[in-house]
ModelCIF file with pLDDT and N, C-alpha, C, O atoms, coordinates in Angstrom:
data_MODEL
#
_entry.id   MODEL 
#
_entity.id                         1 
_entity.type                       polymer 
_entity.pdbx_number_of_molecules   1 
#
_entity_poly.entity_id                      1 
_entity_poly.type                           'polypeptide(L)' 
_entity_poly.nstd_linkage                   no 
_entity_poly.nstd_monomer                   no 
_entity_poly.pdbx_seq_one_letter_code       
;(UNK)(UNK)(UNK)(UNK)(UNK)(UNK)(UNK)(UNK)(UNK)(UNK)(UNK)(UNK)(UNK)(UNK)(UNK)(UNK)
(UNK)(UNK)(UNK)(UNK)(UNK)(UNK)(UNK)(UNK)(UNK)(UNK)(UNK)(UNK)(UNK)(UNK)(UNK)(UNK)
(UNK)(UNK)(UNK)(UNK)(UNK)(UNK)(UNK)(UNK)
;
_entity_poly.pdbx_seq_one_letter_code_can   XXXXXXXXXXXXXXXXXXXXXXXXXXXXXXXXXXXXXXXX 
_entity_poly.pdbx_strand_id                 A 
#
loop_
_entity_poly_seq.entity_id 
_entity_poly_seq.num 
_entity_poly_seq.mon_id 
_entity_poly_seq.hetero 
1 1  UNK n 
1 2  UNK n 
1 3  UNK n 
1 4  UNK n 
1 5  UNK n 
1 6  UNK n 
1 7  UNK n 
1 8  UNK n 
1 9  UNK n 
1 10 UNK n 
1 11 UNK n 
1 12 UNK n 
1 13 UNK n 
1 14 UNK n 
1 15 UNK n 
1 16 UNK n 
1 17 UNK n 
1 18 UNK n 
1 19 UNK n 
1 20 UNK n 
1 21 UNK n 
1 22 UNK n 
1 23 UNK n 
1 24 UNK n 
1 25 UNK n 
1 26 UNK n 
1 27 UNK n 
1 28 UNK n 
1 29 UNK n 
1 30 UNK n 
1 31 UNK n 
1 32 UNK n 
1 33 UNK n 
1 34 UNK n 
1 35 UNK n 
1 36 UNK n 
1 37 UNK n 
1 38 UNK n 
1 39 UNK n 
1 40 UNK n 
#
_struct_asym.id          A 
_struct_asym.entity_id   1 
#
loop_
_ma_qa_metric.id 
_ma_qa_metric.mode 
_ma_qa_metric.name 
_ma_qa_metric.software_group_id 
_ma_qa_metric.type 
1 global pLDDT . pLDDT 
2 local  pLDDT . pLDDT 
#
_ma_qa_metric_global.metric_id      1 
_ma_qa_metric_global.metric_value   94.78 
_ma_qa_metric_global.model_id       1 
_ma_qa_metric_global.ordinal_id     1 
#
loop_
_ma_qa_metric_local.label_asym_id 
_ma_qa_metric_local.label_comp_id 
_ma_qa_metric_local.label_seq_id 
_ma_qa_metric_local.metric_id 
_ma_qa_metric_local.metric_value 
_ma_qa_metric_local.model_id 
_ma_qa_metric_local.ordinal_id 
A UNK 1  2 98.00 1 1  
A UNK 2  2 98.00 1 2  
A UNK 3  2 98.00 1 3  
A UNK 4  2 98.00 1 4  
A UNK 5  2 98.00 1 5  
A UNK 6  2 98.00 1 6  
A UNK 7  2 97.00 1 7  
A UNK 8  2 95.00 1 8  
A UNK 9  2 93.00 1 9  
A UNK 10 2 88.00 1 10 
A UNK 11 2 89.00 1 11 
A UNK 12 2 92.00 1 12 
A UNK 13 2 92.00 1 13 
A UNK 14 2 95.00 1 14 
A UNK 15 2 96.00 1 15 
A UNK 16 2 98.00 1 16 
A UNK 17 2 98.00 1 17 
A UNK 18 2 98.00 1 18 
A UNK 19 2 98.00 1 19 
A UNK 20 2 98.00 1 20 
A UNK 21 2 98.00 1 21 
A UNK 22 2 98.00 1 22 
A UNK 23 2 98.00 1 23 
A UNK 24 2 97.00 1 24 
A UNK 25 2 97.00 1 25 
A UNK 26 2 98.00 1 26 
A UNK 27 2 98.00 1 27 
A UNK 28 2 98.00 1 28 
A UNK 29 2 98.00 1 29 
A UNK 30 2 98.00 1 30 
A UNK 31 2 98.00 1 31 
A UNK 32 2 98.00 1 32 
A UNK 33 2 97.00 1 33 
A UNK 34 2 95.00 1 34 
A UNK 35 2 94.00 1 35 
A UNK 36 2 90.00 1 36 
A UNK 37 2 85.00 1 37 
A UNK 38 2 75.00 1 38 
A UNK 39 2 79.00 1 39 
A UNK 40 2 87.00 1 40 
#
loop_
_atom_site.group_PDB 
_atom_site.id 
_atom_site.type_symbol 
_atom_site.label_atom_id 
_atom_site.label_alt_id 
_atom_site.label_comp_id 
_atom_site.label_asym_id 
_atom_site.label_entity_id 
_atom_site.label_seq_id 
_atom_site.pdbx_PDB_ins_code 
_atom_site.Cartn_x 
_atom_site.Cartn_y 
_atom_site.Cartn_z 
_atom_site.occupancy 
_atom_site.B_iso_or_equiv 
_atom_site.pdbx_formal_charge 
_atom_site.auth_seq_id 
_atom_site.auth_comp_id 
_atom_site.auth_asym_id 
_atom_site.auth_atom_id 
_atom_site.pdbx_PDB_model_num 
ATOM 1   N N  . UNK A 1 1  ? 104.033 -69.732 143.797 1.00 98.00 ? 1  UNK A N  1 
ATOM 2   C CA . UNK A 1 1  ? 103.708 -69.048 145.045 1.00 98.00 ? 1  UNK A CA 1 
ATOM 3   C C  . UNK A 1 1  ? 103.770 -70.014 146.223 1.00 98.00 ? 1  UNK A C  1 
ATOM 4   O O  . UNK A 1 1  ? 103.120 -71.059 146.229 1.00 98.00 ? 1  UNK A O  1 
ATOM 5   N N  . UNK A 1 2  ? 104.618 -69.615 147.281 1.00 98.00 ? 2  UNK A N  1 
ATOM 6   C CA . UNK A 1 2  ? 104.542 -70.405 148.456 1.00 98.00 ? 2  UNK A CA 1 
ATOM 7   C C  . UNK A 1 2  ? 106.180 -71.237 148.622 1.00 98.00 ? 2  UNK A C  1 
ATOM 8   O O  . UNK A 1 2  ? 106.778 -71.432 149.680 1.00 98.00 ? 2  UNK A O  1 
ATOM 9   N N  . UNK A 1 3  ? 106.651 -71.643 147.156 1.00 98.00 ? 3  UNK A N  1 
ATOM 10  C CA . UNK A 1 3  ? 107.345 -71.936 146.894 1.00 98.00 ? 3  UNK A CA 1 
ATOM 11  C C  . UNK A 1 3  ? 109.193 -71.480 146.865 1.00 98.00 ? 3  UNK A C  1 
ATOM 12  O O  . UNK A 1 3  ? 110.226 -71.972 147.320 1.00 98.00 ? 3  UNK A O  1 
ATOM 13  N N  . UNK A 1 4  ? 108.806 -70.236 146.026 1.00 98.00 ? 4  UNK A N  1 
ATOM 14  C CA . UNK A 1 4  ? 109.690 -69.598 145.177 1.00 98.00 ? 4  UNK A CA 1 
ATOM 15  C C  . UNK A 1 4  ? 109.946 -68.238 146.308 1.00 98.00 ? 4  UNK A C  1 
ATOM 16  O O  . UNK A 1 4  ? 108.970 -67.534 146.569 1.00 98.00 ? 4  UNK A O  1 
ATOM 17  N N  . UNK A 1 5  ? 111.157 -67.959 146.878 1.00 98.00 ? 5  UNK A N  1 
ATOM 18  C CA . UNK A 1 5  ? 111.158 -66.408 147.160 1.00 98.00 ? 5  UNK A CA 1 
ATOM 19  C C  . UNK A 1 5  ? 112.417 -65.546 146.289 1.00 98.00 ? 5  UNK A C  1 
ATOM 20  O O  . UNK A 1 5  ? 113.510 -65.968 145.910 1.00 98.00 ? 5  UNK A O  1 
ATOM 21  N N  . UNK A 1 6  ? 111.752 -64.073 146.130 1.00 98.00 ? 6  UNK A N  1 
ATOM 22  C CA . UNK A 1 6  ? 112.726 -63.107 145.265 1.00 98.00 ? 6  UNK A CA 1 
ATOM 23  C C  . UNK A 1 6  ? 113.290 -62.426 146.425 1.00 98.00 ? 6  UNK A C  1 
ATOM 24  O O  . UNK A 1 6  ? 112.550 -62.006 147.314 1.00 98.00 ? 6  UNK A O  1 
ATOM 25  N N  . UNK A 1 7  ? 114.589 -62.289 146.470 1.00 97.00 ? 7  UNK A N  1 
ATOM 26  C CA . UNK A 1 7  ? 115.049 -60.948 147.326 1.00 97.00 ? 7  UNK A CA 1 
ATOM 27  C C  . UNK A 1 7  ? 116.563 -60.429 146.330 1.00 97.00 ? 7  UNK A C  1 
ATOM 28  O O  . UNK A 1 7  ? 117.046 -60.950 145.324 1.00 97.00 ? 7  UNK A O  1 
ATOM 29  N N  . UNK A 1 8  ? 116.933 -59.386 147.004 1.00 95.00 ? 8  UNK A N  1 
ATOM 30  C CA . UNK A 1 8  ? 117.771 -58.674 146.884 1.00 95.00 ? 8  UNK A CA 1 
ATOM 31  C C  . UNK A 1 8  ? 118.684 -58.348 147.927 1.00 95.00 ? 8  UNK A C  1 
ATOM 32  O O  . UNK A 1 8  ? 118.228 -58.288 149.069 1.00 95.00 ? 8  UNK A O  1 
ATOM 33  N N  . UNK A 1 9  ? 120.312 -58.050 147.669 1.00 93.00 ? 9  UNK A N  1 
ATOM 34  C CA . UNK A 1 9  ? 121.236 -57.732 148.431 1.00 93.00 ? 9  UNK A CA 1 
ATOM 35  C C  . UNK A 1 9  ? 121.955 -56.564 147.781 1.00 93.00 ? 9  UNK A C  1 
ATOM 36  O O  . UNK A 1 9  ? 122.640 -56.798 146.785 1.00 93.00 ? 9  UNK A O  1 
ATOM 37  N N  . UNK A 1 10 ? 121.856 -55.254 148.283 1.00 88.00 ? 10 UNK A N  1 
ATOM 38  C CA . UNK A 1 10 ? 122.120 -54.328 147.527 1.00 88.00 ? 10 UNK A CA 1 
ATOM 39  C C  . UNK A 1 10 ? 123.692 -54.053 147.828 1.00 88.00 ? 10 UNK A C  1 
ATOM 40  O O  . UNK A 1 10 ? 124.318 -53.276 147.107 1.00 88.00 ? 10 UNK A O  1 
ATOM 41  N N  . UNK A 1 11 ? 124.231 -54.638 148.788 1.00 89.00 ? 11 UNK A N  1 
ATOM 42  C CA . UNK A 1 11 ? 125.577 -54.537 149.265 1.00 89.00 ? 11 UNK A CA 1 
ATOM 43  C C  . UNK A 1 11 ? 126.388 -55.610 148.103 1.00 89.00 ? 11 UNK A C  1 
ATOM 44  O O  . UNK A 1 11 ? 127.608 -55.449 148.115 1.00 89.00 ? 11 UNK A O  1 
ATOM 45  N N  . UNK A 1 12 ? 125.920 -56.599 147.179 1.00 92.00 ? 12 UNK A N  1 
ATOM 46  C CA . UNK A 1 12 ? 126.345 -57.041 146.710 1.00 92.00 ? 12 UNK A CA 1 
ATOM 47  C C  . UNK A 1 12 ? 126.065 -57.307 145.432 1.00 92.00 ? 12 UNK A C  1 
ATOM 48  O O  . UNK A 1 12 ? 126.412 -58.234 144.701 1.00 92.00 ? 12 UNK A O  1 
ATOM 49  N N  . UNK A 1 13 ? 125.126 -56.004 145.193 1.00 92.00 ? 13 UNK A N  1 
ATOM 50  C CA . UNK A 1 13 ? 125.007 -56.084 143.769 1.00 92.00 ? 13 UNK A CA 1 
ATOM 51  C C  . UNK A 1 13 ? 124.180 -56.995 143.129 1.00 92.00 ? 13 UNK A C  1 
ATOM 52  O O  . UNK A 1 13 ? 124.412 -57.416 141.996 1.00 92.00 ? 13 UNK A O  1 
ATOM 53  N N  . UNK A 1 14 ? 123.042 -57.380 143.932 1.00 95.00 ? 14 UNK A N  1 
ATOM 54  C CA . UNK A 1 14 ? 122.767 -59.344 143.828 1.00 95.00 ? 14 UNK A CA 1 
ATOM 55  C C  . UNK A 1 14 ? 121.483 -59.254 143.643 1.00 95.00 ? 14 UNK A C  1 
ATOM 56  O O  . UNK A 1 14 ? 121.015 -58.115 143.627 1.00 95.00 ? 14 UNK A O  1 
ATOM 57  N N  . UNK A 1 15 ? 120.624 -60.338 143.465 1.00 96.00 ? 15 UNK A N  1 
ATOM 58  C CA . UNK A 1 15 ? 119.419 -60.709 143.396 1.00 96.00 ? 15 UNK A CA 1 
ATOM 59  C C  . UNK A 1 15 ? 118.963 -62.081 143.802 1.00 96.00 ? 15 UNK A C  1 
ATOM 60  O O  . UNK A 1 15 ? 119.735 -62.836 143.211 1.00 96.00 ? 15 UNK A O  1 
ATOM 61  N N  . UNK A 1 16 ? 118.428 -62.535 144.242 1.00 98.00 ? 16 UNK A N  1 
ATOM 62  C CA . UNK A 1 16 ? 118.315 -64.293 144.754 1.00 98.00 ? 16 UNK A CA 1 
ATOM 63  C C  . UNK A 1 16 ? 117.036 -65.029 144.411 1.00 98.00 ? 16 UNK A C  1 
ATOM 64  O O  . UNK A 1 16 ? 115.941 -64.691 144.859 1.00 98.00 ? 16 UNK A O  1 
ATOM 65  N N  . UNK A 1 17 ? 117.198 -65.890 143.724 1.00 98.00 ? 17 UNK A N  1 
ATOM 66  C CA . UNK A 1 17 ? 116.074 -66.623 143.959 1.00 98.00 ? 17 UNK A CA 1 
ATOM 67  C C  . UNK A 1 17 ? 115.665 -67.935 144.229 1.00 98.00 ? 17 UNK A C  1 
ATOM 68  O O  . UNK A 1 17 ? 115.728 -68.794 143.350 1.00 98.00 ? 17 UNK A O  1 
ATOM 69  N N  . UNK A 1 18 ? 115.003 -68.324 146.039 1.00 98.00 ? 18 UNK A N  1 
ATOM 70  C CA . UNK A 1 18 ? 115.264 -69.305 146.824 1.00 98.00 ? 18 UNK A CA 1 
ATOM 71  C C  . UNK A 1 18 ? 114.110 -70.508 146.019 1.00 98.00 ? 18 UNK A C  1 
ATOM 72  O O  . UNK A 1 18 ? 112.888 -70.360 146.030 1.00 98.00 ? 18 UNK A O  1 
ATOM 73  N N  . UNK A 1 19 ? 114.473 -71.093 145.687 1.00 98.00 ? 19 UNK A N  1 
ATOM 74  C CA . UNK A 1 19 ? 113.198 -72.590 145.204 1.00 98.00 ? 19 UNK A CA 1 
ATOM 75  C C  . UNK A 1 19 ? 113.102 -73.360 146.070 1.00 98.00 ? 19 UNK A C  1 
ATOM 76  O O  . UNK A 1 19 ? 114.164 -73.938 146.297 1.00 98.00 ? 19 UNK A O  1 
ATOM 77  N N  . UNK A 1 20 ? 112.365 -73.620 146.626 1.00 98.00 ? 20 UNK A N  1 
ATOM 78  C CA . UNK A 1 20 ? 112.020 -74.805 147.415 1.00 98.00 ? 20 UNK A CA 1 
ATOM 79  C C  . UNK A 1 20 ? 110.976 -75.792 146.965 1.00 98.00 ? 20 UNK A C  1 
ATOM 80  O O  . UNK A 1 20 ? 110.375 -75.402 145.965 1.00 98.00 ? 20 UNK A O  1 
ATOM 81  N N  . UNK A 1 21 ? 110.628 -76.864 147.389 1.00 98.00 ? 21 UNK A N  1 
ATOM 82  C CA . UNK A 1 21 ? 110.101 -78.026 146.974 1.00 98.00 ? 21 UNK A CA 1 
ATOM 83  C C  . UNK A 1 21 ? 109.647 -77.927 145.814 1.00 98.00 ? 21 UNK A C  1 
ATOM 84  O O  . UNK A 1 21 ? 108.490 -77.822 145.408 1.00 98.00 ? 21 UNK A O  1 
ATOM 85  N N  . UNK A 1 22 ? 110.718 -77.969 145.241 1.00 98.00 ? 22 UNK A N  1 
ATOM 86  C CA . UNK A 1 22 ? 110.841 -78.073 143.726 1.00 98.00 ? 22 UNK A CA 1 
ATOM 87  C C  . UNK A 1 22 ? 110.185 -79.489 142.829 1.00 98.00 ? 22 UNK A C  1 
ATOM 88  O O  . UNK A 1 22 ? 110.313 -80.596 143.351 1.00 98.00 ? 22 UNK A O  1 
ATOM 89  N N  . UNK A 1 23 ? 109.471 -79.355 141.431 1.00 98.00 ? 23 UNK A N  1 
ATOM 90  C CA . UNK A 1 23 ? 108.632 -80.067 140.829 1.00 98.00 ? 23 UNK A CA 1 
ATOM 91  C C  . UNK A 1 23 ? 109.442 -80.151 139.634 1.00 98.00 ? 23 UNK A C  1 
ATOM 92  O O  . UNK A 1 23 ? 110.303 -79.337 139.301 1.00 98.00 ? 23 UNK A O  1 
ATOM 93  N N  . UNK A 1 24 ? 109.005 -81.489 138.844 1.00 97.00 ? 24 UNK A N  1 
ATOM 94  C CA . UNK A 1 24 ? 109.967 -81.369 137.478 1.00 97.00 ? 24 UNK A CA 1 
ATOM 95  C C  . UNK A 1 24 ? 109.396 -80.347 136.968 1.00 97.00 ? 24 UNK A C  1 
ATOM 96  O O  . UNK A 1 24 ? 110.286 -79.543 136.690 1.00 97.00 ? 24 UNK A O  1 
ATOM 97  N N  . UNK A 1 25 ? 108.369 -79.936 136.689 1.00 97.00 ? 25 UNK A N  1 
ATOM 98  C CA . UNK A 1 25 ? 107.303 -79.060 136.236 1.00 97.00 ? 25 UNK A CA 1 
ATOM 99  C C  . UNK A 1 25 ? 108.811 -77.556 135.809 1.00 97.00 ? 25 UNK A C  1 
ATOM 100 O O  . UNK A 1 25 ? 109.178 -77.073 134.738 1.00 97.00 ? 25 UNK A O  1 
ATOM 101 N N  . UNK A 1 26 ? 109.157 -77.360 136.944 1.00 98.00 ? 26 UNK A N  1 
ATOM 102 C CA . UNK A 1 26 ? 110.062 -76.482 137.470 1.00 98.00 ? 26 UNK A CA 1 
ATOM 103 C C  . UNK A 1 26 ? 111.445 -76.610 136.387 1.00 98.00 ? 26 UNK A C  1 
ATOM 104 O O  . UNK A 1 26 ? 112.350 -75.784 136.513 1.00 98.00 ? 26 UNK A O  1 
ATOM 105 N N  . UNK A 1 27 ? 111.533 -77.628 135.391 1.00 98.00 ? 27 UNK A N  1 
ATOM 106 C CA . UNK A 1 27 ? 112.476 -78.064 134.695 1.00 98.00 ? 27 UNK A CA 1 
ATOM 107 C C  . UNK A 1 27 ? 113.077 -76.959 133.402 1.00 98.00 ? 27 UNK A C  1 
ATOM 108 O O  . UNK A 1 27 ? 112.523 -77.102 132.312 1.00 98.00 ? 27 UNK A O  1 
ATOM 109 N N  . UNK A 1 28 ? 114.014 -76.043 133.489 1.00 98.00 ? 28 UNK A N  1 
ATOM 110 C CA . UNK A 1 28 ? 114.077 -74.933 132.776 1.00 98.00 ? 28 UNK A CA 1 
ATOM 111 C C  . UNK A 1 28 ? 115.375 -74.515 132.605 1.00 98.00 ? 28 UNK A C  1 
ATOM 112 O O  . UNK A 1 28 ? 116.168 -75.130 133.318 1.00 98.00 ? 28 UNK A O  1 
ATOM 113 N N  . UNK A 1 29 ? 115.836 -73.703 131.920 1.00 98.00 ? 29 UNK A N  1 
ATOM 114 C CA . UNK A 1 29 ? 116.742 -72.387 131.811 1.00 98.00 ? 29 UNK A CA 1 
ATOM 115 C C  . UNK A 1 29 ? 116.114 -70.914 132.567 1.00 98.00 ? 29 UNK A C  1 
ATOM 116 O O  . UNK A 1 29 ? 115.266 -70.241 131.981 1.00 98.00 ? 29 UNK A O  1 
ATOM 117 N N  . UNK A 1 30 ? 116.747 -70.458 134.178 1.00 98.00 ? 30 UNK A N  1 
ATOM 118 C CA . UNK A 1 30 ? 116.409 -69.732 134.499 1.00 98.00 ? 30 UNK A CA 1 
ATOM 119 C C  . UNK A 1 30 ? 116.768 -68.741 133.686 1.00 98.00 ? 30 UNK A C  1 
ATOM 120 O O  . UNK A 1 30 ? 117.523 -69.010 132.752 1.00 98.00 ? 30 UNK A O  1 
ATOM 121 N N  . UNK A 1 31 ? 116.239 -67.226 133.904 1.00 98.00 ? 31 UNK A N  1 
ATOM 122 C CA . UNK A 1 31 ? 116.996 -65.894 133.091 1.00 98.00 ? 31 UNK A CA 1 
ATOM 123 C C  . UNK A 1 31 ? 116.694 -65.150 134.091 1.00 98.00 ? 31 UNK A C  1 
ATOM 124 O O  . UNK A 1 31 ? 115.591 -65.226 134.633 1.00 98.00 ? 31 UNK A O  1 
ATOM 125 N N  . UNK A 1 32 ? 117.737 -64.236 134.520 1.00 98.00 ? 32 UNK A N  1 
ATOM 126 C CA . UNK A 1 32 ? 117.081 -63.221 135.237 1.00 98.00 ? 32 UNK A CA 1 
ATOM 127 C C  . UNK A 1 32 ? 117.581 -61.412 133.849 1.00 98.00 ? 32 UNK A C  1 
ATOM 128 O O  . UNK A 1 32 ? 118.366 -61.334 132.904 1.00 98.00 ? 32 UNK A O  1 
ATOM 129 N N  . UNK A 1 33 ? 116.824 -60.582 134.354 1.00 97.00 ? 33 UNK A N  1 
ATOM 130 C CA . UNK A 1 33 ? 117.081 -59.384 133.669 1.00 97.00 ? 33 UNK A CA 1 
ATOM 131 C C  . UNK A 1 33 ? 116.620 -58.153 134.509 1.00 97.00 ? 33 UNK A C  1 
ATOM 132 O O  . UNK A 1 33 ? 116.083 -58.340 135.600 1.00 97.00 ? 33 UNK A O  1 
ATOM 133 N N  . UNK A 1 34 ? 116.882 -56.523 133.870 1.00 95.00 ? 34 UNK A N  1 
ATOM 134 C CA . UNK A 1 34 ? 116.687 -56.141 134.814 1.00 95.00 ? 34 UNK A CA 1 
ATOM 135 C C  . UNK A 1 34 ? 116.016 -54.704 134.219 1.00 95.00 ? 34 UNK A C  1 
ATOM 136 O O  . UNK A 1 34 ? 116.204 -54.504 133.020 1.00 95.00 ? 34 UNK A O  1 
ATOM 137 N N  . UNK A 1 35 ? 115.277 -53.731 134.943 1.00 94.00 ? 35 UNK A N  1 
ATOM 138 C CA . UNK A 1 35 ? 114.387 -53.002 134.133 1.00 94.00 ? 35 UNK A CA 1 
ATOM 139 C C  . UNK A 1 35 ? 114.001 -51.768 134.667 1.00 94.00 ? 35 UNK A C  1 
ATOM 140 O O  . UNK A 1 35 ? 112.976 -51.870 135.341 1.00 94.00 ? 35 UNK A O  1 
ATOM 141 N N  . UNK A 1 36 ? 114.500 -50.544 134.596 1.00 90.00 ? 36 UNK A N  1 
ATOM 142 C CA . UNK A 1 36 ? 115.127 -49.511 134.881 1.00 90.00 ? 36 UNK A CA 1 
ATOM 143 C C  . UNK A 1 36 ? 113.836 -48.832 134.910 1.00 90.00 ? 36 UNK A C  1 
ATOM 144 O O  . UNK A 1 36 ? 114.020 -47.624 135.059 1.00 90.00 ? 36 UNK A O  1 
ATOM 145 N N  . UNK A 1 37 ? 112.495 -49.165 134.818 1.00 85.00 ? 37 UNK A N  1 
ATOM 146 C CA . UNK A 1 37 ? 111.125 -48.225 135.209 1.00 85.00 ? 37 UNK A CA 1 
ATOM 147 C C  . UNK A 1 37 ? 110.749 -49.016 136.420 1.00 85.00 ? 37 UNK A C  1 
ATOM 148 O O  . UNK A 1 37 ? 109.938 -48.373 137.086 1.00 85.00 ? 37 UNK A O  1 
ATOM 149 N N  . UNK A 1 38 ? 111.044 -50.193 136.961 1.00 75.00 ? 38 UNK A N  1 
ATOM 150 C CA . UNK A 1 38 ? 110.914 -50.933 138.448 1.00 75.00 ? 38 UNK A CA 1 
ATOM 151 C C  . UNK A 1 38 ? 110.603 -49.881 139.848 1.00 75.00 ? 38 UNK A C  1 
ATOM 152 O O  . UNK A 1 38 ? 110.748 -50.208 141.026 1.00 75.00 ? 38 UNK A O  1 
ATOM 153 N N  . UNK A 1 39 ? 110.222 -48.782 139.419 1.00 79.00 ? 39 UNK A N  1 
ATOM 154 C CA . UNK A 1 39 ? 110.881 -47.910 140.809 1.00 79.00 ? 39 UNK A CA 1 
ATOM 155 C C  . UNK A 1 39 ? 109.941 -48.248 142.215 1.00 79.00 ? 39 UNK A C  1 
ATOM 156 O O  . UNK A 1 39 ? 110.416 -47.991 143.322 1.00 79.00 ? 39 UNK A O  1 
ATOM 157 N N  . UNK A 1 40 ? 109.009 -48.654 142.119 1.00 87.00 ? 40 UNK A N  1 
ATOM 158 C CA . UNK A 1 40 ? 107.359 -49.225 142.969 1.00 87.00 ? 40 UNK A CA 1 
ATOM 159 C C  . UNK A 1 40 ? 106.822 -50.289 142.538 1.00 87.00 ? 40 UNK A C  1 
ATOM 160 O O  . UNK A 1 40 ? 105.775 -50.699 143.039 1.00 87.00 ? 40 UNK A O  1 
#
């Protein structure tokens, strides 16, 4: 939190996710997926 932002670009089909001042902590294999009851 504070860190990390989620957005979306629906013109491109996309999803983003901005990291900033990043920690080794942070050291990973991202995944993103996606989940068709999301509606709210």
């Amino acid at each position: 939190k504070g860190r990390f932002t989620i957005s979306r670009d629906s013109a491109k089909n996309t999803v983003y996710l901005q990291m900033n001042s990043l920690k080794p902590e942070d050291t990973a294999v991202y995944y993103c997926a996606a989940d068709s009851s999301g509606n709210y």
